[in-house]
PDB file of N, CA and C in Angstrom:
ATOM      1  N   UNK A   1       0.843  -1.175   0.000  1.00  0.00           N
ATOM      2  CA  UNK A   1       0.000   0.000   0.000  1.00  0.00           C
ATOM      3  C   UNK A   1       0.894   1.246   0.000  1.00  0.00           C
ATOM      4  N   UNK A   2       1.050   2.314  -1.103  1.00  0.00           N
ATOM      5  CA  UNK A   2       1.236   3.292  -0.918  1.00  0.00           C
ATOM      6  C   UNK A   2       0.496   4.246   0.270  1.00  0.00           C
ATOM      7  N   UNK A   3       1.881   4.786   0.883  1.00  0.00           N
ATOM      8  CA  UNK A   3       1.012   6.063   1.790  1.00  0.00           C
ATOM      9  C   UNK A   3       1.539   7.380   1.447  1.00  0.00           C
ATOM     10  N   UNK A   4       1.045   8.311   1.619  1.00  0.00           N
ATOM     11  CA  UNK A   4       1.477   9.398   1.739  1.00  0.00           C
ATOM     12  C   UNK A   4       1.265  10.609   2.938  1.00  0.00           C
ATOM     13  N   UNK A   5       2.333  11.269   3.106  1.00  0.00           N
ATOM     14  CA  UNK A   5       2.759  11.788   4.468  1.00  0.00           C
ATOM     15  C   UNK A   5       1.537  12.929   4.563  1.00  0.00           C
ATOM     16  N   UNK A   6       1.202  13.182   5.883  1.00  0.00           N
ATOM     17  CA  UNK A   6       0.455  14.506   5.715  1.00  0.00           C
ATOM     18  C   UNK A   6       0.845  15.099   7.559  1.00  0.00           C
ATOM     19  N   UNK A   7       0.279  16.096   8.033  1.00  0.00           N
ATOM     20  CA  UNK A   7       0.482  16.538   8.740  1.00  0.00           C
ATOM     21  C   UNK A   7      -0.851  17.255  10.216  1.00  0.00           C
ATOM     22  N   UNK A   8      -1.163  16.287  11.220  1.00  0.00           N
ATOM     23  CA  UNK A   8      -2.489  16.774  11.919  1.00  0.00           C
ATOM     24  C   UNK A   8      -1.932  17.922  12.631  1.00  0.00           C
ATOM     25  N   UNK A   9      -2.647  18.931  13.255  1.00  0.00           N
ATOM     26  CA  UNK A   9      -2.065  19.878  14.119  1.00  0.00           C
ATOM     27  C   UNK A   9      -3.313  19.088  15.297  1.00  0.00           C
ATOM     28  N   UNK A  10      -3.417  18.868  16.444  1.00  0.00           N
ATOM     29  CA  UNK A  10      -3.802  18.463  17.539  1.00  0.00           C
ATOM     30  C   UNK A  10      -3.665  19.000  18.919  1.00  0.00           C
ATOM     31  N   UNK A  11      -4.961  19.479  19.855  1.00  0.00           N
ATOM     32  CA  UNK A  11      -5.075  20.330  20.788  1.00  0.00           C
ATOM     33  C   UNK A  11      -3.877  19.136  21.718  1.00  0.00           C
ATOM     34  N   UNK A  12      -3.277  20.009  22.814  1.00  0.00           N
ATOM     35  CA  UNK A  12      -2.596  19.085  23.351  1.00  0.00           C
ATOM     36  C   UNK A  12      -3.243  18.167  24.620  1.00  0.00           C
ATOM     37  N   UNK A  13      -4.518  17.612  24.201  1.00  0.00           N
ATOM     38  CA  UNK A  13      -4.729  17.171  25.174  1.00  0.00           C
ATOM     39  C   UNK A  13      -5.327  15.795  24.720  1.00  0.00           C
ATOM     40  N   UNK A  14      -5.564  16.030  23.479  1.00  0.00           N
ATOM     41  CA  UNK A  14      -5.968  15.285  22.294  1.00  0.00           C
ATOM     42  C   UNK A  14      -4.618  14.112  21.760  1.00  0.00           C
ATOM     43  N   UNK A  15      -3.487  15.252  21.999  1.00  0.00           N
ATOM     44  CA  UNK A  15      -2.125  14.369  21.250  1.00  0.00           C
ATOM     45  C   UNK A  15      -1.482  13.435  22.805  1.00  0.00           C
ATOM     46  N   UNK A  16      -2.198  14.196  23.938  1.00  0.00           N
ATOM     47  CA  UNK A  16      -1.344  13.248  25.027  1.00  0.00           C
ATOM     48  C   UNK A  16      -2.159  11.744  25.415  1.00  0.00           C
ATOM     49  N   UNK A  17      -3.496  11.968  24.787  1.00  0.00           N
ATOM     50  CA  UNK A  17      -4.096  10.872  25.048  1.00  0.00           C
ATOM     51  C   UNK A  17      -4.085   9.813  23.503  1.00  0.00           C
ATOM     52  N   UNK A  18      -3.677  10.116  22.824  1.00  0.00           N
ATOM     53  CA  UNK A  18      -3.514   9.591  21.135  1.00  0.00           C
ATOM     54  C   UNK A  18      -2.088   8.717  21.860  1.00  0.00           C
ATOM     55  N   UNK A  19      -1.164   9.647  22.288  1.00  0.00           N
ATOM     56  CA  UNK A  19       0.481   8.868  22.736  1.00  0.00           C
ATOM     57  C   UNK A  19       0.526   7.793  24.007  1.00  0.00           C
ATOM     58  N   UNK A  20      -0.949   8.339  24.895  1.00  0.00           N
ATOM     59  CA  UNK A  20      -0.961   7.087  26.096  1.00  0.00           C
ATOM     60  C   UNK A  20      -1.606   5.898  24.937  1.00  0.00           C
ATOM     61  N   UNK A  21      -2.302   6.079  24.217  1.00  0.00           N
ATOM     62  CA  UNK A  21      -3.437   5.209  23.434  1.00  0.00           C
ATOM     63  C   UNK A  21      -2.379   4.109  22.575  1.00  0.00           C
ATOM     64  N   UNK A  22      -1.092   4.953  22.087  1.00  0.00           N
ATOM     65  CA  UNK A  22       0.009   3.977  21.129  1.00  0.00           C
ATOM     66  C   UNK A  22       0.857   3.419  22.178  1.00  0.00           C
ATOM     67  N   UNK A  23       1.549   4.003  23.177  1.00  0.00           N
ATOM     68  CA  UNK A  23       2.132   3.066  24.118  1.00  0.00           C
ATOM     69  C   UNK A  23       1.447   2.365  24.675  1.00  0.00           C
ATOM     70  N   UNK A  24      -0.026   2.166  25.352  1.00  0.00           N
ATOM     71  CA  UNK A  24      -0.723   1.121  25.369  1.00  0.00           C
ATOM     72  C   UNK A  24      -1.218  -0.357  24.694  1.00  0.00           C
ATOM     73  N   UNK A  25      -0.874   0.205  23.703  1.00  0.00           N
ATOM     74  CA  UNK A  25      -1.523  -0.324  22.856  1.00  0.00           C
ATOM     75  C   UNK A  25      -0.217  -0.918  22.018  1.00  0.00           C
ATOM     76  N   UNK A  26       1.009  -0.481  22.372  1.00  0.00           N
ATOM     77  CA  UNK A  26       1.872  -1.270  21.540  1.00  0.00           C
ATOM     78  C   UNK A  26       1.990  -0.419  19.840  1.00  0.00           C
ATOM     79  N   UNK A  27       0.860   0.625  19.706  1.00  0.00           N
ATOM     80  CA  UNK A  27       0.904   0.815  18.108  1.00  0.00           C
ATOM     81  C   UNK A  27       1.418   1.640  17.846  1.00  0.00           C
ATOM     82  N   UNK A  28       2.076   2.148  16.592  1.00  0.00           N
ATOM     83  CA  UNK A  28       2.362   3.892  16.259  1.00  0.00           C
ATOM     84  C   UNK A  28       0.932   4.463  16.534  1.00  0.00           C
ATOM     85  N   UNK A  29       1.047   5.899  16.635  1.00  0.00           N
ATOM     86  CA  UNK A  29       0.235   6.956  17.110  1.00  0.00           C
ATOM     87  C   UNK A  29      -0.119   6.836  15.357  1.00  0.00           C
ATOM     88  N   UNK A  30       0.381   7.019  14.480  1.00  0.00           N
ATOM     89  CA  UNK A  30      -0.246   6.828  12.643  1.00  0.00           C
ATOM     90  C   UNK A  30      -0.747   5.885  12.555  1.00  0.00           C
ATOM     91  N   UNK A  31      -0.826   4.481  12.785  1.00  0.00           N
ATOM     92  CA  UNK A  31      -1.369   3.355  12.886  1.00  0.00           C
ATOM     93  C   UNK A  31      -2.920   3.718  13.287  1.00  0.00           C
ATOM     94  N   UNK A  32      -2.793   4.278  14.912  1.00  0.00           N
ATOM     95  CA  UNK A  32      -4.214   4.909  15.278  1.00  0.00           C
ATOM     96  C   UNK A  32      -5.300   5.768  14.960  1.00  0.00           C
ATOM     97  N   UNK A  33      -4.366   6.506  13.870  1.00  0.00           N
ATOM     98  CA  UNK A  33      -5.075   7.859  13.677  1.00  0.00           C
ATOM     99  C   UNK A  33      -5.209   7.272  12.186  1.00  0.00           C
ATOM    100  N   UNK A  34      -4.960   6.067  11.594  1.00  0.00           N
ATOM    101  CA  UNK A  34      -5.472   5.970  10.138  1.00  0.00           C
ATOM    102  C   UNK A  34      -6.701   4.764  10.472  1.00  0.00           C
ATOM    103  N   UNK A  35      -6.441   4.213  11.461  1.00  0.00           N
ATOM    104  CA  UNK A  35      -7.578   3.298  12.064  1.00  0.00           C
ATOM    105  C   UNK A  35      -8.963   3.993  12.184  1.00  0.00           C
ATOM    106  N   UNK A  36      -9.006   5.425  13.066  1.00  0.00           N
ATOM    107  CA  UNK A  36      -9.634   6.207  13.722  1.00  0.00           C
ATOM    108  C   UNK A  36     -10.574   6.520  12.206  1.00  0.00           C
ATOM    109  N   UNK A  37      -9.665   7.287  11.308  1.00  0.00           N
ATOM    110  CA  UNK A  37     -10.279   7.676  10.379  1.00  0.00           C
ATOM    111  C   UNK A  37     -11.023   6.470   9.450  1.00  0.00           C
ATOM    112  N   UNK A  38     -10.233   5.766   9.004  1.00  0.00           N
ATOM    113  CA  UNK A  38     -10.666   4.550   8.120  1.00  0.00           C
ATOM    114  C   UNK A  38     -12.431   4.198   8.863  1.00  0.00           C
ATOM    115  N   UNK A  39     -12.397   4.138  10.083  1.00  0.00           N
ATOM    116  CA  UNK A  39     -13.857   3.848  10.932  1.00  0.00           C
ATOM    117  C   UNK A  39     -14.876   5.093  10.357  1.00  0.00           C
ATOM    118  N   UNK A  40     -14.284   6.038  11.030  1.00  0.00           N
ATOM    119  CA  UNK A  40     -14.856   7.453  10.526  1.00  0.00           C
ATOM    120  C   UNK A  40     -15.513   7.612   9.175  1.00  0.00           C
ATOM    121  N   UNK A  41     -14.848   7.748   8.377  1.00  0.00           N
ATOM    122  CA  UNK A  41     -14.959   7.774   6.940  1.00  0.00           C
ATOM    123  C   UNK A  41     -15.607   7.019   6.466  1.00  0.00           C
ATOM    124  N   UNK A  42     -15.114   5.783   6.674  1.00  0.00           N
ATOM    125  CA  UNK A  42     -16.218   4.211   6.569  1.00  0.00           C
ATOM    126  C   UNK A  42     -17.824   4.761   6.890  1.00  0.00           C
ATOM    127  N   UNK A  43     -18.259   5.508   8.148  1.00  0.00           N
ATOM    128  CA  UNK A  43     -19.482   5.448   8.467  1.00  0.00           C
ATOM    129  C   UNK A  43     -20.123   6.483   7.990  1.00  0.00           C
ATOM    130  N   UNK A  44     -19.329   7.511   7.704  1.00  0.00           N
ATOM    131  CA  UNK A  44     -19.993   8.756   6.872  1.00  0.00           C
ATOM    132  C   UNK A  44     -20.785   8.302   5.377  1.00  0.00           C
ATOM    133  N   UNK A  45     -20.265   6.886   5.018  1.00  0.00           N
ATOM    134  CA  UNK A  45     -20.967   6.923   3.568  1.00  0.00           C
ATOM    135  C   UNK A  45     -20.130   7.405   2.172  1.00  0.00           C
ATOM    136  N   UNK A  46     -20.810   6.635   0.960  1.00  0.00           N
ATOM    137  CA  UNK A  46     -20.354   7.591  -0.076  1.00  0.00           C
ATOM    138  C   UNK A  46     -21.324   8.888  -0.185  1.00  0.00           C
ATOM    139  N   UNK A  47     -20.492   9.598  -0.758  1.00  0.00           N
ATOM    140  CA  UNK A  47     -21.307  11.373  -1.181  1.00  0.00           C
ATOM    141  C   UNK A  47     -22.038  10.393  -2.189  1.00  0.00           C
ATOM    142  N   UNK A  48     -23.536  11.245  -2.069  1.00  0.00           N
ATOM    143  CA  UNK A  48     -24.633  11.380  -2.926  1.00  0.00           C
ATOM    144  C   UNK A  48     -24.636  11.894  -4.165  1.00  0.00           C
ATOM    145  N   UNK A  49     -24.730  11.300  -5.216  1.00  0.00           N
ATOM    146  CA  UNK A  49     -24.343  12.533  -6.653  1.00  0.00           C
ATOM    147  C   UNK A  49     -25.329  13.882  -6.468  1.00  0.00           C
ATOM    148  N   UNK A  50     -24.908  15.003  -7.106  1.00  0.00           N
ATOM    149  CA  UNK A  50     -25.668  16.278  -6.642  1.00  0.00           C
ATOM    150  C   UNK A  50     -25.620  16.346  -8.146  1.00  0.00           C
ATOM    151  N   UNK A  51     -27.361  16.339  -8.269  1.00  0.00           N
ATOM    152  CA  UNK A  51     -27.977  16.547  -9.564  1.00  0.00           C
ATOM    153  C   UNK A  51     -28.972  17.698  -9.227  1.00  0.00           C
ATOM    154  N   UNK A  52     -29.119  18.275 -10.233  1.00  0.00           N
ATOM    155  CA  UNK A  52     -30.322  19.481 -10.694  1.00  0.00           C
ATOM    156  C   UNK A  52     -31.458  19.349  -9.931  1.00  0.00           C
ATOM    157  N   UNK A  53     -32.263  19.571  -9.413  1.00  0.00           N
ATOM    158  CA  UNK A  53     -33.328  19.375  -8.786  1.00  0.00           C
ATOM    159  C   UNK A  53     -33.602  18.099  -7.628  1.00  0.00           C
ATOM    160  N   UNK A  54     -32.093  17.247  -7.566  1.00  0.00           N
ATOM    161  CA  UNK A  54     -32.661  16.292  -7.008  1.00  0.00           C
ATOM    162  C   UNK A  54     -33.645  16.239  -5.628  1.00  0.00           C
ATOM    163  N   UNK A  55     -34.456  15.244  -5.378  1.00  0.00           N
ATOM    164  CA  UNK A  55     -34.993  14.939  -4.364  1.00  0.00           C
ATOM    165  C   UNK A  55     -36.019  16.414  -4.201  1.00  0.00           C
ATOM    166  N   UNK A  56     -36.452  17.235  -5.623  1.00  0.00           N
ATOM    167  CA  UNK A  56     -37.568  18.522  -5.172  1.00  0.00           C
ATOM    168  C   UNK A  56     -38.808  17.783  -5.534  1.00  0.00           C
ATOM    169  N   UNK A  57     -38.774  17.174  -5.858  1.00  0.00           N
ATOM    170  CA  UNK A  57     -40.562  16.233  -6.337  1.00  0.00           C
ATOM    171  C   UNK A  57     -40.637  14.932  -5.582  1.00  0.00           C
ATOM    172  N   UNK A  58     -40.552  14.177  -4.491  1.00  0.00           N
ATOM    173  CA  UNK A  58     -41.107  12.891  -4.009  1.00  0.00           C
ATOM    174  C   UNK A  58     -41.776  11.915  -4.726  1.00  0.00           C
ATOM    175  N   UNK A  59     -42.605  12.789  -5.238  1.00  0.00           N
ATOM    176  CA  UNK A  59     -43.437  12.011  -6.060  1.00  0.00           C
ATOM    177  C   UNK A  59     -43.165  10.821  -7.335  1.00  0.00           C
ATOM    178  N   UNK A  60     -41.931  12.205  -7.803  1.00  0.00           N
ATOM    179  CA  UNK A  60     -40.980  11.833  -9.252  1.00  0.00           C
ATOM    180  C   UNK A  60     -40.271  10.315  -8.823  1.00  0.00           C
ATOM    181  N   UNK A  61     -40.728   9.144  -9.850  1.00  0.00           N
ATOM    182  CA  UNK A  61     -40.245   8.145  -9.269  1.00  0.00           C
ATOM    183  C   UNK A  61     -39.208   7.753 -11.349  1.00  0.00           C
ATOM    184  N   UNK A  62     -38.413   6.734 -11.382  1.00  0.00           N
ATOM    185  CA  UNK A  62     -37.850   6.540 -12.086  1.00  0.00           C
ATOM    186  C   UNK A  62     -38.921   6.237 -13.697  1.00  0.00           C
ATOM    187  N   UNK A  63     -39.805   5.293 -13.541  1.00  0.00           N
ATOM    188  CA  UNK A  63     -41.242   4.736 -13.973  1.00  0.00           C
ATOM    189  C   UNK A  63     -41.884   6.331 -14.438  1.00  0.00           C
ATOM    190  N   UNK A  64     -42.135   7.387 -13.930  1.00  0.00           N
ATOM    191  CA  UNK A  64     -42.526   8.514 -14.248  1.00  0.00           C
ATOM    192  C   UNK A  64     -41.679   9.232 -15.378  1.00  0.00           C
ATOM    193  N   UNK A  65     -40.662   9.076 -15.281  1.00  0.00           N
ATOM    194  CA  UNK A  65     -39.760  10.112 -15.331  1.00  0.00           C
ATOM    195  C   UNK A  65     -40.276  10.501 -17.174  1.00  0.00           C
ATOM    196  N   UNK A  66     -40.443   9.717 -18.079  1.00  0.00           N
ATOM    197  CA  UNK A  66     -40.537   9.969 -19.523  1.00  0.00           C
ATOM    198  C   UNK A  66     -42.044  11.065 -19.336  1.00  0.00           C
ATOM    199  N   UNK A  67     -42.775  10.517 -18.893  1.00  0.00           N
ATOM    200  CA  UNK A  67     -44.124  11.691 -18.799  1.00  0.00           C
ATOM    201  C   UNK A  67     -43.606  13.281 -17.785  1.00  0.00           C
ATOM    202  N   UNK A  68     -43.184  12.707 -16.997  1.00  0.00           N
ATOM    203  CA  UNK A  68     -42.813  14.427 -16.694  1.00  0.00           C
ATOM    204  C   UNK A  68     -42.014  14.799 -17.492  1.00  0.00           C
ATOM    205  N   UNK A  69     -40.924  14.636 -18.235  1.00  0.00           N
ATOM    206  CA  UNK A  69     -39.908  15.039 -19.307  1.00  0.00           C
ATOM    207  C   UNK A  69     -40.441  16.158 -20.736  1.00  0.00           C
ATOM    208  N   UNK A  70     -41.629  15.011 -20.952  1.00  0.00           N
ATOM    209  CA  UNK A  70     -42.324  15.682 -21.963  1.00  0.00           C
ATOM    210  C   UNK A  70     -43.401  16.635 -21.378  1.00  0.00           C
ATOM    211  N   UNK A  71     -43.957  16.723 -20.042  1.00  0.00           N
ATOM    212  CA  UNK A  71     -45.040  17.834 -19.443  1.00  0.00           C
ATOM    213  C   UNK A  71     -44.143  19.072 -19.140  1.00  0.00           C
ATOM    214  N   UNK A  72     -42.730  18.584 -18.631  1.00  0.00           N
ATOM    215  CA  UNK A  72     -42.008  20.142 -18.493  1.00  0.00           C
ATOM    216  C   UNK A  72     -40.999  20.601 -20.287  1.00  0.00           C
ATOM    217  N   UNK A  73     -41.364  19.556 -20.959  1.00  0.00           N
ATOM    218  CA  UNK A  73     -41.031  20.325 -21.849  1.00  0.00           C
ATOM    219  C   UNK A  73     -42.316  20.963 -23.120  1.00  0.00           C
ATOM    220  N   UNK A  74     -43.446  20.399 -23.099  1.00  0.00           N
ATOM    221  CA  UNK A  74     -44.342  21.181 -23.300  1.00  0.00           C
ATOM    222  C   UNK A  74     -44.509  22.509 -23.141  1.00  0.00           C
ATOM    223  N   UNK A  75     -44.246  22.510 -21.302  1.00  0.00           N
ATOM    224  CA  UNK A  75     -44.485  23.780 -20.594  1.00  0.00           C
ATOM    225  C   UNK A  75     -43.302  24.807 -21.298  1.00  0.00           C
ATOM    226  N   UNK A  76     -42.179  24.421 -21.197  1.00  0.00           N
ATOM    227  CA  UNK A  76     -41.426  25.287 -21.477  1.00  0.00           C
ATOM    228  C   UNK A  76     -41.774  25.911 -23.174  1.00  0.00           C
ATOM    229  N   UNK A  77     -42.183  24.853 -24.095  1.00  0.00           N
ATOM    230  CA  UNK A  77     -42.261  25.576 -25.459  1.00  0.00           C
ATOM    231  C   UNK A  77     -43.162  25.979 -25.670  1.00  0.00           C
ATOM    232  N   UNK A  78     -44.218  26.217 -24.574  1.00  0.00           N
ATOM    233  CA  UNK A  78     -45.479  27.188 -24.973  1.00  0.00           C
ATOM    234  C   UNK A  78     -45.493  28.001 -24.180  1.00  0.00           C
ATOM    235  N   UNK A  79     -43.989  28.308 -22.991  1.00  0.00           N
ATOM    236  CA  UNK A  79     -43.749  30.193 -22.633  1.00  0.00           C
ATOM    237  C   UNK A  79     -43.063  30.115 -24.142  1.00  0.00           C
ATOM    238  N   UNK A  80     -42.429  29.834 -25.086  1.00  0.00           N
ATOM    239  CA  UNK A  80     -42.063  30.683 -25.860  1.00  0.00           C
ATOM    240  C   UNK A  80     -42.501  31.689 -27.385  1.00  0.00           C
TER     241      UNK A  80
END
């Protein structure tokens, strides 16, 4: 596995309990803090694609979608 280096800044009260947590524990303090995150990140989910209107109609189901297509494009060529 490639890694690459980065850099946390950490309140110091945060980094003295991260350093009891790796000498306890036998681990590097990076070991912990890619564990920590990997959990983290893991539970946040993937991002949602961010489309045009998504999720403004409930109603709008996949099965619909060709009839509303052509009702909002009706609408639109008879404002013009």
């Amino acid at each position: 596995m490639v890694m690459e280096k980065t850099t946390l800044y950490l309140p110091a009260e945060l980094q003295r309990r991260l350093s009891d947590a790796a000498r306890r524990s036998g681990r590097s303090q990076a070991d912990l803090i890619r564990e920590a995150l990997t959990i983290f990140l893991g539970e946040l989910g993937k991002p949602q694609p961010r489309s045009i209107g998504i999720l403004d109609d409930p109603e709008l189901r996949g099965e619909h979608t060709e009839a509303w297509l052509r009702q909002a494009w009706d609408a639109h060529r008879d404002r013009r």
